[in-house]
Protein backbone atom coordinates (compact mmCIF):
# COMPACT_ATOMS: atom_id res chain seq x y z
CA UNK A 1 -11.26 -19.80 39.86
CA UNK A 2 -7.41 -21.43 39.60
CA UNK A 3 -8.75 -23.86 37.12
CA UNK A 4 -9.77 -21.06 34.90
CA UNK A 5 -6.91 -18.80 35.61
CA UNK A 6 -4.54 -22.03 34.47
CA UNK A 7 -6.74 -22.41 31.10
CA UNK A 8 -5.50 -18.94 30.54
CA UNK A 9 -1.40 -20.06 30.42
CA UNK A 10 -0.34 -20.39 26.36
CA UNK A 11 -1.24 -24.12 25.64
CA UNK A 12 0.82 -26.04 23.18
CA UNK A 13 0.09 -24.49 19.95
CA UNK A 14 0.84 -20.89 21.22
CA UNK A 15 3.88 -22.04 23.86
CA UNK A 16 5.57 -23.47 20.39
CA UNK A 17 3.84 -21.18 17.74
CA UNK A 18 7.48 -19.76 16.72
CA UNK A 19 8.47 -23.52 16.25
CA UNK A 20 5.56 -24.46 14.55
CA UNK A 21 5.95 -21.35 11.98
CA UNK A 22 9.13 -22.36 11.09
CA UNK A 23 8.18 -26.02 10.74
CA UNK A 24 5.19 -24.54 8.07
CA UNK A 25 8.35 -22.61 6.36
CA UNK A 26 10.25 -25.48 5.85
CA UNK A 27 7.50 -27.51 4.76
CA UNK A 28 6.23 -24.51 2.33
CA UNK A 29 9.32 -24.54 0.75
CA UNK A 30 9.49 -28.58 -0.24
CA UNK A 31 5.67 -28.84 -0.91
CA UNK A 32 6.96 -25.75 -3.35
CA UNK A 33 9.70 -27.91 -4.85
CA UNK A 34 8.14 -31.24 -4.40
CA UNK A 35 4.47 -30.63 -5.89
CA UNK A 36 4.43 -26.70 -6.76
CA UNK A 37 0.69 -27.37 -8.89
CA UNK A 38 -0.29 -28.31 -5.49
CA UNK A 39 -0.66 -24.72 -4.24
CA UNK A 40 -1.24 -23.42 -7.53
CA UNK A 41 -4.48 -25.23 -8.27
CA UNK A 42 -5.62 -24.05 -4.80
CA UNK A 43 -4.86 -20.57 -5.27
CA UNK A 44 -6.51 -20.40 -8.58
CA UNK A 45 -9.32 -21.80 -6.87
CA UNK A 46 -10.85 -18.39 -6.88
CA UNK A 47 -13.95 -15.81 -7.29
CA UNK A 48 -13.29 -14.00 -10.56
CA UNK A 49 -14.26 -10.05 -11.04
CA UNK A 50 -13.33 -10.01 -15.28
CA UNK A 51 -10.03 -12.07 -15.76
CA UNK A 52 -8.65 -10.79 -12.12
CA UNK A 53 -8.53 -13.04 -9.07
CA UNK A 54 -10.16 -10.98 -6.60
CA UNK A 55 -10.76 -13.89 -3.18
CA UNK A 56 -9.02 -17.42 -2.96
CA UNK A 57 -11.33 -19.45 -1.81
CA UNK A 58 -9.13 -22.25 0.12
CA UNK A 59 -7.77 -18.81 1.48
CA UNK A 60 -10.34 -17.11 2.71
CA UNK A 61 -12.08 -20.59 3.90
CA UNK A 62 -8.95 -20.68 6.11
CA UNK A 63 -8.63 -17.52 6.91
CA UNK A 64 -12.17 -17.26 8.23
CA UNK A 65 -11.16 -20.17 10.44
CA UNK A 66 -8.22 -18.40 11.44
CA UNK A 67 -10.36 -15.19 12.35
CA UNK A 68 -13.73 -16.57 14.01
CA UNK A 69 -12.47 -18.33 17.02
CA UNK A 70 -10.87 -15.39 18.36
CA UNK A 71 -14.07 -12.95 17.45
CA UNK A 72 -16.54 -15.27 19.05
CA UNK A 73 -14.29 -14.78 22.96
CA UNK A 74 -14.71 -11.00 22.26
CA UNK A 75 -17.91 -9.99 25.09
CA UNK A 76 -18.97 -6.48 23.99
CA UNK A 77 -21.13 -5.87 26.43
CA UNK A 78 -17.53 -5.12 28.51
CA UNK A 79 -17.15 -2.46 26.07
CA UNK A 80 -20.02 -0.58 28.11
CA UNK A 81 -17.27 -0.75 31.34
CA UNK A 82 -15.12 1.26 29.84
CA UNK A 83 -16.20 3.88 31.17
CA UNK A 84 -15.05 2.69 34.84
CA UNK A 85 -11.24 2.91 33.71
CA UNK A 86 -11.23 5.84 30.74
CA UNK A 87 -7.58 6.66 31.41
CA UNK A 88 -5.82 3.21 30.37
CA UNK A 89 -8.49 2.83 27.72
CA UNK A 90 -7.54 6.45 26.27
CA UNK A 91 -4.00 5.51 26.41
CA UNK A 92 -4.16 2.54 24.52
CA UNK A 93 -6.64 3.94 22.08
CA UNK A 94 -3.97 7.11 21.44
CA UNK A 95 -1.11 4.42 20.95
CA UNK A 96 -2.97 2.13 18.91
CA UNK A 97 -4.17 4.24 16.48
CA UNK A 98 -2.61 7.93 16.71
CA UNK A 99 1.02 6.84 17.45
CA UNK A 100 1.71 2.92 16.45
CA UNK A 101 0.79 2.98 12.27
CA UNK A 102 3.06 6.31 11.99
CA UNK A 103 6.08 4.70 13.59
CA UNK A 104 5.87 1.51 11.74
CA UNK A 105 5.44 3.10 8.30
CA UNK A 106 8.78 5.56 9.22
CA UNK A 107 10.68 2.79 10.62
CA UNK A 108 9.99 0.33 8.05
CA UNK A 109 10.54 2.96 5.34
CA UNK A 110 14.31 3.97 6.65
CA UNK A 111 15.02 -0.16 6.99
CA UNK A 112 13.82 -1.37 3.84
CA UNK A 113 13.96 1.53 1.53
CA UNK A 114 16.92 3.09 2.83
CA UNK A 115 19.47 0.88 5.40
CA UNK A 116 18.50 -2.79 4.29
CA UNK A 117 17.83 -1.52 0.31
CA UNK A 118 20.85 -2.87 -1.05
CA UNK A 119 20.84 -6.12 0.57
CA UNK A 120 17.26 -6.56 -0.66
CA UNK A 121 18.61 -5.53 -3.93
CA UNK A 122 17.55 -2.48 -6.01
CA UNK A 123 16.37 -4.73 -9.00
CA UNK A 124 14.40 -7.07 -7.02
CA UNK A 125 10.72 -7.04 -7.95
CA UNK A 126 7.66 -8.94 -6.47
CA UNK A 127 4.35 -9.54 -8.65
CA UNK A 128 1.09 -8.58 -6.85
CA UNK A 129 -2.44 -8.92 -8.13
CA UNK A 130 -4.24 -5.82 -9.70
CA UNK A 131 -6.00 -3.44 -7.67
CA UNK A 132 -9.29 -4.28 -7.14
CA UNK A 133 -12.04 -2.50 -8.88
CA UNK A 134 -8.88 -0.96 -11.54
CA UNK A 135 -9.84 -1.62 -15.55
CA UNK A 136 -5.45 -1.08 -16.39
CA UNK A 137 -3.59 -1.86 -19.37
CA UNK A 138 -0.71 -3.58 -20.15
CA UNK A 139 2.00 -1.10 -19.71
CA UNK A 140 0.27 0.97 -17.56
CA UNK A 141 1.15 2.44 -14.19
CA UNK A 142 0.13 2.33 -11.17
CA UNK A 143 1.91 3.88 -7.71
CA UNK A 144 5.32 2.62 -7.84
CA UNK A 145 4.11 -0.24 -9.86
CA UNK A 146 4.06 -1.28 -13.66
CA UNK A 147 0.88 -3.54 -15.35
CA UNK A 148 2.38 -6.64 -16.77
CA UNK A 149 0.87 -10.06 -18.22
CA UNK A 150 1.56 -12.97 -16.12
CA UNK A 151 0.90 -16.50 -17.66
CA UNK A 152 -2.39 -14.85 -19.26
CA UNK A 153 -3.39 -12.57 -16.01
CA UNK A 154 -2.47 -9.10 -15.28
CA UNK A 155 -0.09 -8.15 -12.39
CA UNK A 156 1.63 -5.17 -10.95
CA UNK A 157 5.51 -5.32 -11.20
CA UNK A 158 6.36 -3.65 -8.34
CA UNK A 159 10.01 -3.14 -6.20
CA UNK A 160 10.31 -5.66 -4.01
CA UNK A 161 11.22 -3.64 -1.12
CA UNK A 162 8.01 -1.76 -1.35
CA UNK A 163 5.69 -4.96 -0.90
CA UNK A 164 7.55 -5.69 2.14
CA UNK A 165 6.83 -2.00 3.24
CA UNK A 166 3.29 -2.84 2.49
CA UNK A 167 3.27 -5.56 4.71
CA UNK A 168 4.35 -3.77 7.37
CA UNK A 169 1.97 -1.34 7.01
CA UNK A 170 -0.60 -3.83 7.31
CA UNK A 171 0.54 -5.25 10.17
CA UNK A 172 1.29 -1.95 12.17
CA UNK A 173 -2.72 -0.73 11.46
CA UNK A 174 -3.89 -4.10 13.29
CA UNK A 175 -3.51 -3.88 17.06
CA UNK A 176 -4.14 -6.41 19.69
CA UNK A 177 -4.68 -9.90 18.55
CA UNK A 178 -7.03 -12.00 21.45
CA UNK A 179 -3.46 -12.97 22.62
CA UNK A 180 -3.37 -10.40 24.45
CA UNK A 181 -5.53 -11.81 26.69
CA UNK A 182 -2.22 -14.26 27.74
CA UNK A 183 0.20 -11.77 28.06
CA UNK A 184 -1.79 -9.79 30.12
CA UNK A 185 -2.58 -12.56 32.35
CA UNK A 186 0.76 -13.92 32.06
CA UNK A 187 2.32 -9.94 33.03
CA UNK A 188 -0.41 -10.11 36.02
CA UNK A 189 -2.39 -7.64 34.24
CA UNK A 190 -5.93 -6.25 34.56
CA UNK A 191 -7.78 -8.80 32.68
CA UNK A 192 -11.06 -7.27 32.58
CA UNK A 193 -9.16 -3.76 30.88
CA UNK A 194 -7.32 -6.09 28.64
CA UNK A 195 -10.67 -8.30 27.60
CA UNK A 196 -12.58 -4.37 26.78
CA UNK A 197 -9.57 -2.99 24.98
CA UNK A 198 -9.86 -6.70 22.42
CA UNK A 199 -13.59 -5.40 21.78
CA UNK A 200 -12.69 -1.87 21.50
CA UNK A 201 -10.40 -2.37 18.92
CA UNK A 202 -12.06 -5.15 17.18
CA UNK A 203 -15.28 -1.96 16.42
CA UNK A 204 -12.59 0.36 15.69
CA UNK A 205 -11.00 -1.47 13.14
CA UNK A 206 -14.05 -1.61 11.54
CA UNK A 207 -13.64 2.33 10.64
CA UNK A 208 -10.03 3.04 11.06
CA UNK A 209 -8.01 -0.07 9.44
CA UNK A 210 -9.30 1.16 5.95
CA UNK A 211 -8.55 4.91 6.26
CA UNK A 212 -4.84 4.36 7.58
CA UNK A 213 -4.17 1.50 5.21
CA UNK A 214 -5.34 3.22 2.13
CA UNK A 215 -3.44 6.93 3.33
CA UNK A 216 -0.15 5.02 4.31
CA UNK A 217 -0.43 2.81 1.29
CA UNK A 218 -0.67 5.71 -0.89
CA UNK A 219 2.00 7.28 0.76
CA UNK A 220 4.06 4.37 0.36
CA UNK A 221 3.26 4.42 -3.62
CA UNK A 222 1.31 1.60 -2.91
CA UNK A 223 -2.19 2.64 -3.40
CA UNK A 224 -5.34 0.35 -3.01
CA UNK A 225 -8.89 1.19 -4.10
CA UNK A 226 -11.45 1.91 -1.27
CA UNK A 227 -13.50 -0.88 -2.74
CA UNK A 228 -10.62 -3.11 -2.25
CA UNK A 229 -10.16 -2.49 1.15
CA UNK A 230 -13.69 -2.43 2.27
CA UNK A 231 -14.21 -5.57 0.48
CA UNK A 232 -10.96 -6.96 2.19
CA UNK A 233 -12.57 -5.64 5.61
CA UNK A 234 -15.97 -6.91 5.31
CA UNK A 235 -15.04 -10.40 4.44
CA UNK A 236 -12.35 -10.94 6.91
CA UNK A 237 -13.18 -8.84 10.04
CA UNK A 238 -16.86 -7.61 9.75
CA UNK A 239 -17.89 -10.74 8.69
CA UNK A 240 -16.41 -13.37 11.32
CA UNK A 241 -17.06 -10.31 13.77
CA UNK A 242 -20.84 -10.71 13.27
CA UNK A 243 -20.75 -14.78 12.84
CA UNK A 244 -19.43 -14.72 16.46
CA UNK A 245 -21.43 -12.36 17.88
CA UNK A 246 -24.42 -14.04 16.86
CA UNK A 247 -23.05 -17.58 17.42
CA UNK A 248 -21.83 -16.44 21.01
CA UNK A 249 -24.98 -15.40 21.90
CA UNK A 250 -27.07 -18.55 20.58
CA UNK A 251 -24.68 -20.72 22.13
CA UNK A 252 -24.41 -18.94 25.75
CA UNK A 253 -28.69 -19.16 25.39
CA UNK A 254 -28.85 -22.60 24.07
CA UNK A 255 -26.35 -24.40 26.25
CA UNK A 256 -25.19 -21.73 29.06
CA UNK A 257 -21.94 -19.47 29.62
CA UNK A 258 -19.59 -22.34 31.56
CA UNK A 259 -20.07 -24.61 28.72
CA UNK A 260 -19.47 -22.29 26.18
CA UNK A 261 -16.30 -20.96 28.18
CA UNK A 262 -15.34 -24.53 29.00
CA UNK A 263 -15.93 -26.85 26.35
CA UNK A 264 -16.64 -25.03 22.92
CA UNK A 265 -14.16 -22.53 23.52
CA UNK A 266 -11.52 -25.39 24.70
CA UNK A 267 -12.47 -26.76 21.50
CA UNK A 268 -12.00 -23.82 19.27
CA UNK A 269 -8.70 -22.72 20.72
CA UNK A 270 -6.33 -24.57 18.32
CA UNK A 271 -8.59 -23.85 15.45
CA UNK A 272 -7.01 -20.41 14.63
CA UNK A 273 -3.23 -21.59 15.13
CA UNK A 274 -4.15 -24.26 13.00
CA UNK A 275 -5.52 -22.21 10.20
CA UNK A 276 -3.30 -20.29 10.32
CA UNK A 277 -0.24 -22.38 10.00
CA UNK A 278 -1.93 -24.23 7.19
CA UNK A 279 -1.88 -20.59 4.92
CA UNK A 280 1.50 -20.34 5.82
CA UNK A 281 2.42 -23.16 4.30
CA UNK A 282 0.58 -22.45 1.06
CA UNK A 283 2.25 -19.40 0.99
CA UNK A 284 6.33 -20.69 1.68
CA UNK A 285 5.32 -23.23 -1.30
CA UNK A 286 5.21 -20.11 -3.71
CA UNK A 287 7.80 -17.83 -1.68
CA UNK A 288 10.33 -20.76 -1.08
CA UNK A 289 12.66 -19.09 -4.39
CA UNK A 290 12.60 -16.01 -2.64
CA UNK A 291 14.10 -17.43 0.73
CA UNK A 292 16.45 -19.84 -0.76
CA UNK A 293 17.98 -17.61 -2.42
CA UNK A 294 17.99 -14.68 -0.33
CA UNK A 295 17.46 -16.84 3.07
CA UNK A 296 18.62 -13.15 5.40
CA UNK A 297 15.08 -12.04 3.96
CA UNK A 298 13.64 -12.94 6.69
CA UNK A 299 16.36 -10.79 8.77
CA UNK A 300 15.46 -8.01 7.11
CA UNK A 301 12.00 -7.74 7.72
CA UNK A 302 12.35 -8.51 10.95
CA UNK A 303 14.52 -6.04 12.52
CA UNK A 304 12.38 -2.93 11.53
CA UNK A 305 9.21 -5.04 13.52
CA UNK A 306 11.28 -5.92 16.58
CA UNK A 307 12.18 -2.13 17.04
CA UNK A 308 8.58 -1.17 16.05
CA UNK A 309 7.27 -3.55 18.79
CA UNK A 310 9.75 -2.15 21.94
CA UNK A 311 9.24 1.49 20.82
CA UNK A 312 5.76 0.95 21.26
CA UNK A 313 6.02 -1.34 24.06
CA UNK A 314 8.11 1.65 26.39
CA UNK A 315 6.29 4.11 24.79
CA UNK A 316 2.86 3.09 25.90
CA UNK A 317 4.95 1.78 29.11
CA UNK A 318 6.34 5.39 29.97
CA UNK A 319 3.08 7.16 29.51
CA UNK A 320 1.53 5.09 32.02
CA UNK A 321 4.31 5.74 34.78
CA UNK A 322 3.38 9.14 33.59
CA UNK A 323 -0.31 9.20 34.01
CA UNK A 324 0.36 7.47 37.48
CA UNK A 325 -2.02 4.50 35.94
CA UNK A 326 -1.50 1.00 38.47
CA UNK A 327 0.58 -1.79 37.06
CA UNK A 328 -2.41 -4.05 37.13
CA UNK A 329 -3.68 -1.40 34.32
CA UNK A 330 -0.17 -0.10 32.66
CA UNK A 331 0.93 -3.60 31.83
CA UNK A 332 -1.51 -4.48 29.63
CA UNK A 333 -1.92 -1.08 28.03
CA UNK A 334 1.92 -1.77 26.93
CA UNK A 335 1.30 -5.24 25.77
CA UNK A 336 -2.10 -4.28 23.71
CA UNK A 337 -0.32 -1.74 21.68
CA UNK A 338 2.77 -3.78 21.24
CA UNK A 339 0.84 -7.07 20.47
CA UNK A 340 -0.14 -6.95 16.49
CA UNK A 341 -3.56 -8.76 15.11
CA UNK A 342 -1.43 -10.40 12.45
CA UNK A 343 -4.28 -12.47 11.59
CA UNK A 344 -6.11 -9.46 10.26
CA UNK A 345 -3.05 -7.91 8.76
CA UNK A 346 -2.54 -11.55 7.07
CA UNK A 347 -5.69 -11.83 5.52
CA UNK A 348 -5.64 -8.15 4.13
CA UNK A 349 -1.97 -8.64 2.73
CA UNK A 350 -3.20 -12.06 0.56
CA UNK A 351 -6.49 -10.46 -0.24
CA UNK A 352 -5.16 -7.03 -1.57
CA UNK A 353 -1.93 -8.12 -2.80
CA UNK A 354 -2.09 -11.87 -3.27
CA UNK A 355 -0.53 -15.18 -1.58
CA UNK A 356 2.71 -14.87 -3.06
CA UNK A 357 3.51 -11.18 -2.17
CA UNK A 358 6.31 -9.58 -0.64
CA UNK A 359 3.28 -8.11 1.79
CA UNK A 360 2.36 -11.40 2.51
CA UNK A 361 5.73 -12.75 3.68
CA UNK A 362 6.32 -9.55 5.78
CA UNK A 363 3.23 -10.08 7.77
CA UNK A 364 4.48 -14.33 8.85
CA UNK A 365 7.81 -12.67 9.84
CA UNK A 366 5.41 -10.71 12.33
CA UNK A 367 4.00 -14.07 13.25
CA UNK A 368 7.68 -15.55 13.80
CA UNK A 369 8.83 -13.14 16.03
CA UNK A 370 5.29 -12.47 17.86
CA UNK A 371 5.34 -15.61 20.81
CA UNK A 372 9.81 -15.21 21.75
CA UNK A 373 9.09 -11.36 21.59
CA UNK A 374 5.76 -10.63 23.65
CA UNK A 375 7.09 -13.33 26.13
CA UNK A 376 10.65 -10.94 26.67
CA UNK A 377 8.29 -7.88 27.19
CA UNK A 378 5.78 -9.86 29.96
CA UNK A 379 8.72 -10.55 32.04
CA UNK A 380 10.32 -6.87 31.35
CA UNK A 381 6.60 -6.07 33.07
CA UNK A 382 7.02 -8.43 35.71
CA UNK A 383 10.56 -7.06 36.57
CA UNK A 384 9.20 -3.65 36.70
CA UNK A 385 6.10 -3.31 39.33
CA UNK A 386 7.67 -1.84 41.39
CA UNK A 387 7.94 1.43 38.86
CA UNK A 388 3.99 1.78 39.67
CA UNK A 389 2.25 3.11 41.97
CA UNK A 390 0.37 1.24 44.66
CA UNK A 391 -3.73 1.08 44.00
CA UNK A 392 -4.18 3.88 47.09
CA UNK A 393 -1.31 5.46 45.74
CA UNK A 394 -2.64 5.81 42.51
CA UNK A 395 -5.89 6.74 43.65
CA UNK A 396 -4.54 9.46 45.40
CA UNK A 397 -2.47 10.91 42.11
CA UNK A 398 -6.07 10.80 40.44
CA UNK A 399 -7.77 12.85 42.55
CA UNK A 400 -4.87 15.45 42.87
């Protein structure tokens, strides 16, 4: 049992993941000035609908990478306990999804459209691909954006501060990323809540990241087709969801559950950060401009997520002080709905908007700030037991 509770600590690629991000952004940047066809002949490596890029294929190849390892820990059959614990699974289920993409959409909307708008600069425009499944014209517009001819493919000129809105968006409609699973061991948490809630909201997502993307995204002038976003959704959650479903459950049959927990998921565990960290690199090679020459970017974006992330974190905190819930449960009920999946909310941006979007960028400054930030919360949690009731104490609140 302490061997497996020690597996669960952040290993090297997640301890450092904040170091290794901005290692990727400053070796985006030269590969960018260095070799710039580099990343351009891998993003136009791509499945064509008409003239339109609709799926990078280097992209998406990494992306799946990025997305499988962490679908193939999720055990649904937990999702049947639920049941056993409905109050701290309603909570997070209410923050998640009733109370978390609201608040990111208003806060990022008063930061980057209204406080920050200057410094981002009111003529500032970012070029995103064309709506999936849309037939426009040159000239034509669409949302907040204009139809213009890029090097012999259309784009949508929009303002830049709105595909950084986007982004955001994105990235506040994806809850709980399977590291969650750390910082609720690391906060002392209730692992076996924190391991249903990952499945829970891995099968909600399925049905609720597509209708609050496409309302806030239309609200933000920002629409996206349906298609777009079901397409966007099948390929990069539905479809590693079911690859490790199946593959979990051919493996555990084939070669038994310790060596699936102990060697092929030991092997798989760098596999995402790696994946990841290779996209982001392919995307600072076609965003480095943007940075040098505006290097507080990165600032900008992420202010609006940090105070996103601890209004959600107390929020979600304070109702369970409320509801009387244990630590043990409260703790990682507060880290689930402050945690973001930004590997979901990654692949979505570059899918829907492209690899060298504003939407895009927004979503690594989530990914920067993710590992320094949940780490400040789990020992805010740690600090704090003592705000919770005891279990008989808690059991005694319930039944009052």
């Amino acid at each position: 049992m302490d061997s497996e509770k020690q597996g669960k600590g952040l290993n090297i690629f997640e301890k450092y993941l904040t170091l290794w991000v901005a290692l990727c952004i400053a070796g985006g940047i030269v590969l960018g000035k260095v070799a710039p066809s580099v990343a351009e002949s891998l993003d136009k490596m791509a499945i064509y609908v008409g003239d339109a890029p609709v799926v990078s294929v280097p992209i998406a190849v990494c992306l799946f990478f990025m997305m499988y390892p962490i679908m193939v820990k999720i055990d649904f059959g937990e999702v049947l306990k639920a049941g056993r614990s409905i109050r701290p699974v309603g909570l997070t289920l209410f923050v998640n999804w009733a109370i978390k993409p609201f608040t990111m959409y208003a806060i990022s909307l008063l930061f980057l459209g209204t406080l920050f708008y200057g410094l981002i600069g009111p003529e500032a425009v970012d070029h995103v691909k064309m709506p999936f499944g849309l037939d426009l014209s040159v000239g034509d517009t669409y949302g907040a954006g204009e139809v213009i001819e890029v090097e012999g493919i259309k784009m949508l000129k929009v303002p830049l501060w709105r595909s950084y809105l986007a982004g955001c968006i994105l990235l506040g409609i994806a809850p709980c990323t399977a590291m969650v699973l750390v910082w609720g061991y690391l906060a002392k948490g209730n692992d076996g809540h924190t391991l249903v809630m990952v499945a829970i909201n891995s099968l909600t997502m399925l049905l609720l990241y597509g209708l609050l993307g496409g309302f806030l995204l239309g609200v933000g002038r920002l629409p996206v087709p349906w298609q777009a976003l079901l397409l966007s959704i099948a390929i990069y959650v539905a479809l590693p969801l079911l690859a490790g479903y199946i593959s979990r459950k051919w493996i555990i049959a084939a070669k038994g559950q310790v060596w699936f927990r102990e060697r092929f998921l030991h092997f798989l565990t760098p596999v995402t950060i790696i994946a990841l960290l290779l996209t982001l690199v392919l995307l600072f090679s076609f965003k480095g401009e943007v940075i040098l020459s505006n290097p507080l970017t990165i600032l900008w974006i992420a202010i609006p997520l940090f105070i996103q992330t601890n209004l959600i974190f107390w929020l979600a905190y304070g109702m369970a002080r409320i509801m009387k819930l244990q630590y043990r449960d409260a703790a990682p009920s507060a880290m689930i709905g402050a945690s973001n999946h930004f590997e979901v909310a990654i692949a979505t941006a570059t899918m829907l908007f492209g690899l060298r979007s504003g939407a895009a960028l927004a979503n690594v400054v989530g990914v920067l700030i993710e590992v320094p930030l949940m780490l400040m919360l789990v020992k805010i949690c740690l600090r704090t037991q003592h705000w919770f009731a005891k279990p008989q104490e808690a059991r005694v609140g319930l039944s009052d």
